[in-house]
C-alpha atoms as a PDB file:
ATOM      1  CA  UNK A   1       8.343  19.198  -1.441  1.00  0.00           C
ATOM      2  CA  UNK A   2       5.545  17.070  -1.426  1.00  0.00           C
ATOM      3  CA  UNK A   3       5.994  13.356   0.354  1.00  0.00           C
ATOM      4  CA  UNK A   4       5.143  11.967  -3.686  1.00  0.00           C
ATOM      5  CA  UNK A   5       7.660  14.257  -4.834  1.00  0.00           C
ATOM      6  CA  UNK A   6      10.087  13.016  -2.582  1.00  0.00           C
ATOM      7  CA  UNK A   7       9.453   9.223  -3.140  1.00  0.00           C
ATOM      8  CA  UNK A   8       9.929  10.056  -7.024  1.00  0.00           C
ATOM      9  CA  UNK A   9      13.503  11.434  -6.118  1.00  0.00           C
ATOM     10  CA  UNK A  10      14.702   8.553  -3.878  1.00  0.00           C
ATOM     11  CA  UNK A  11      13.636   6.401  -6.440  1.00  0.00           C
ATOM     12  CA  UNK A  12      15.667   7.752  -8.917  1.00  0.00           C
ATOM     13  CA  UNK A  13      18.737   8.263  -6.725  1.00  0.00           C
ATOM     14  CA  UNK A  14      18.609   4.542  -5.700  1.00  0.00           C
ATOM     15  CA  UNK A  15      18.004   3.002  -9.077  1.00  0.00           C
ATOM     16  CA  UNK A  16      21.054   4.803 -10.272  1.00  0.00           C
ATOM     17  CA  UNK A  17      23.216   4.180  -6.579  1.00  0.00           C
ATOM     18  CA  UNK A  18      21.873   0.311  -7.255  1.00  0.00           C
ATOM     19  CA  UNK A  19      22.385  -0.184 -11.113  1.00  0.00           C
ATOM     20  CA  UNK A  20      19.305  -0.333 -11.935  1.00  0.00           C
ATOM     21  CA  UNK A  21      18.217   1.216 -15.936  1.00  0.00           C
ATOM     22  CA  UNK A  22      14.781   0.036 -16.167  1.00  0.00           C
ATOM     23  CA  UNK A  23      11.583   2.189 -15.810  1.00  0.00           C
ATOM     24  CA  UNK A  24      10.056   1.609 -12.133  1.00  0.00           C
ATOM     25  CA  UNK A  25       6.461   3.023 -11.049  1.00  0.00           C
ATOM     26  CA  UNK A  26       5.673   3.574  -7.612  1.00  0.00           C
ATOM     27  CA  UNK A  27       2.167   3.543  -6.793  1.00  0.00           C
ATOM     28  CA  UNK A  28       0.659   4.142  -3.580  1.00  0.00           C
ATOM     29  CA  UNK A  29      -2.570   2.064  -2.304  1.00  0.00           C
ATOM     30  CA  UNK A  30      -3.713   0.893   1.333  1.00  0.00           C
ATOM     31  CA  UNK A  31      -2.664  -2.564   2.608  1.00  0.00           C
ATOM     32  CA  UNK A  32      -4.141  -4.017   6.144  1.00  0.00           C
ATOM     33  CA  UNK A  33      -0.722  -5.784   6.712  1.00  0.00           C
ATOM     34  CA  UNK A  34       2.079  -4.741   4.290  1.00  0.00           C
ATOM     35  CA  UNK A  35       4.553  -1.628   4.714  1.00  0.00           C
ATOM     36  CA  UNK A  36       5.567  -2.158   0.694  1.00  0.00           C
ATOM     37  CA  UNK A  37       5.224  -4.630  -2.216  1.00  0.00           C
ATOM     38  CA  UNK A  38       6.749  -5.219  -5.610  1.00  0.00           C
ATOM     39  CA  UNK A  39       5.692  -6.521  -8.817  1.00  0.00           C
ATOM     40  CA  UNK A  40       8.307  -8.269 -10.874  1.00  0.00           C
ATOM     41  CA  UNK A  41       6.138  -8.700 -13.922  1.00  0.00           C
ATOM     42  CA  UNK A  42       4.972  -4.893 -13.786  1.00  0.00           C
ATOM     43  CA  UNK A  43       8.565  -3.783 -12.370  1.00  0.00           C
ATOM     44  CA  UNK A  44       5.950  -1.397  -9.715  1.00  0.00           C
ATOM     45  CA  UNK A  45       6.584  -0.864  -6.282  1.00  0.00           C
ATOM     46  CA  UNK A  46       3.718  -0.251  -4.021  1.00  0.00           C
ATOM     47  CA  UNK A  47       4.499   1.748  -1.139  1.00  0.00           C
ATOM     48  CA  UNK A  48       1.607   1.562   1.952  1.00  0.00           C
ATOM     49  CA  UNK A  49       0.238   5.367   1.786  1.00  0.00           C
ATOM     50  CA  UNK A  50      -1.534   5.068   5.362  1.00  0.00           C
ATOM     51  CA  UNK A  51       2.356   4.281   6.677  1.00  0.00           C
ATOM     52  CA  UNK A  52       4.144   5.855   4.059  1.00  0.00           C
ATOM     53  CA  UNK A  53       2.858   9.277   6.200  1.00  0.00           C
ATOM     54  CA  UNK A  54       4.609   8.445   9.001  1.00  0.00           C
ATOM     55  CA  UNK A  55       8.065   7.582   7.735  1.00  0.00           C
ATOM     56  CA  UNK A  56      11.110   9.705   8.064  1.00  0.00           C
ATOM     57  CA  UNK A  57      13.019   9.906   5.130  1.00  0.00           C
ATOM     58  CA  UNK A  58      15.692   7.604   5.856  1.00  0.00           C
ATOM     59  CA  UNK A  59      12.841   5.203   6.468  1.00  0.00           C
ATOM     60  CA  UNK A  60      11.295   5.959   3.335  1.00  0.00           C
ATOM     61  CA  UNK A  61      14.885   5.139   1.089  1.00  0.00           C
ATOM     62  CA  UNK A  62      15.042   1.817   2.971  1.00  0.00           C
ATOM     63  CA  UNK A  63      11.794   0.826   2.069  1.00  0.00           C
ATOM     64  CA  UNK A  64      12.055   1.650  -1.554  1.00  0.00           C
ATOM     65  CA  UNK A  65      15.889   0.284  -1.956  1.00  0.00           C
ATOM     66  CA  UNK A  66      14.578  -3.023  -0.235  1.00  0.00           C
ATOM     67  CA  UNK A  67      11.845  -3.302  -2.748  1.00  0.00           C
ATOM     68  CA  UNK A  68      14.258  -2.266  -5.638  1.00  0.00           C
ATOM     69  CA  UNK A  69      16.610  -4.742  -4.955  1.00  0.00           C
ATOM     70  CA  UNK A  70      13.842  -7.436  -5.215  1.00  0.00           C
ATOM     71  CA  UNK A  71      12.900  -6.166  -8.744  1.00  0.00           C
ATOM     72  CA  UNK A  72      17.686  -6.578  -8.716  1.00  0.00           C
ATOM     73  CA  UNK A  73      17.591  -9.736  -7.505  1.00  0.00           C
ATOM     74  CA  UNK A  74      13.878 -11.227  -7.555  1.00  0.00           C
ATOM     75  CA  UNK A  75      11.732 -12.531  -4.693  1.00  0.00           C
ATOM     76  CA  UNK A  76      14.249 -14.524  -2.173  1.00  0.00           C
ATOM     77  CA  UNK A  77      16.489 -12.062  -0.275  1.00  0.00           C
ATOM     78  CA  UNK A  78      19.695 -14.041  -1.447  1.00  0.00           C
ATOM     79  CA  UNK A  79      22.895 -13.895   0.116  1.00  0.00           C
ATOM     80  CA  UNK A  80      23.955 -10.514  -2.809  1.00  0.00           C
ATOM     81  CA  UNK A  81      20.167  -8.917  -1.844  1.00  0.00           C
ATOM     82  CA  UNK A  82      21.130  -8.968   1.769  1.00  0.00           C
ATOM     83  CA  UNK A  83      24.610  -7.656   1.212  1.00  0.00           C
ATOM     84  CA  UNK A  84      23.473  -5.041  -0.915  1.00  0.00           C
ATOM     85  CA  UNK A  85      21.255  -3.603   1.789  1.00  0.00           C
ATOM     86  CA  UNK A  86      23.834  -3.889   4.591  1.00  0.00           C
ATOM     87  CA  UNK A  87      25.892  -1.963   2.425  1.00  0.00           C
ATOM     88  CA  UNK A  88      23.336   0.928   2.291  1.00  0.00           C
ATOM     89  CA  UNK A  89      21.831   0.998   5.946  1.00  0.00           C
ATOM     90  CA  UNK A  90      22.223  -0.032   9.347  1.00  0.00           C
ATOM     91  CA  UNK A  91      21.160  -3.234   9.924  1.00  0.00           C
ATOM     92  CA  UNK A  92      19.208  -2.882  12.776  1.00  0.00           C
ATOM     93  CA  UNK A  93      17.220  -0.015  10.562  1.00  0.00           C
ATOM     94  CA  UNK A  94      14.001  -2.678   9.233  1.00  0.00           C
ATOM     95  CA  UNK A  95      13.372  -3.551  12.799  1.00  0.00           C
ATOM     96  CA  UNK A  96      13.251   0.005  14.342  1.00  0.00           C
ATOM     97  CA  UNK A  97      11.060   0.470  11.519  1.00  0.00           C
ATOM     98  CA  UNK A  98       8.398  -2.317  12.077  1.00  0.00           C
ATOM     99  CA  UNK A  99       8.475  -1.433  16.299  1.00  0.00           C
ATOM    100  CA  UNK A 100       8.093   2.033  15.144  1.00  0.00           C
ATOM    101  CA  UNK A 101       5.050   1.184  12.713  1.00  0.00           C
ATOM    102  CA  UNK A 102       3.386  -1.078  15.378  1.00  0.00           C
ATOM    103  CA  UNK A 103       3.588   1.072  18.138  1.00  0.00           C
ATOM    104  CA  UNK A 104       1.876   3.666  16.551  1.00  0.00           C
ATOM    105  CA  UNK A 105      -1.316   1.364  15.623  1.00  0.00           C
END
């Protein structure tokens, strides 16, 4: 299964594990600084495709629940956003992430 494949079919298992009916694209481009990025407006996530590489798949479905539950719950991480993701992943998961990322710059 190709890595596009596979972001296609966490997305869809996370939109429906999350409540979430409305059509979401995924788009990959490069970003100097950013792992991911959302747009409200154009309900699109945009996933870093230099780092997206290197991800495991666990890594991967955090990324794209974290940006899903900004298109839940908009751009603050609120009090429910936060709770929503401790309920799905180890809390400790975004920063092994990011030291992971970085250390392989």
């Amino acid at each position: 299964m190709s890595k596009y494949e596979k972001i296609n079919l966490t997305l869809c298992k996370l939109k429906e594990k999350l409540g979430i009916k409305e059509n979401v694209k995924v788009r990959l481009k490069p970003f100097k600084r950013k792992i991911a990025s959302v747009s409200l407006r154009k309900n699109t996530i945009y996933l870093n495709s230099e780092v997206i590489q290197r991800l495991t798949d666990k890594e991967l479905e955090y990324i794209i629940a974290h940006e899903l539950l900004h298109l839940k719950y908009g751009v603050f991480h609120t009090k429910e956003f936060e709770n929503e993701l401790k309920k799905l992943f180890d809390k400790n998961l975004e920063l092994r992430i990011l030291k992971r990322i970085l250390k392989k710059k």
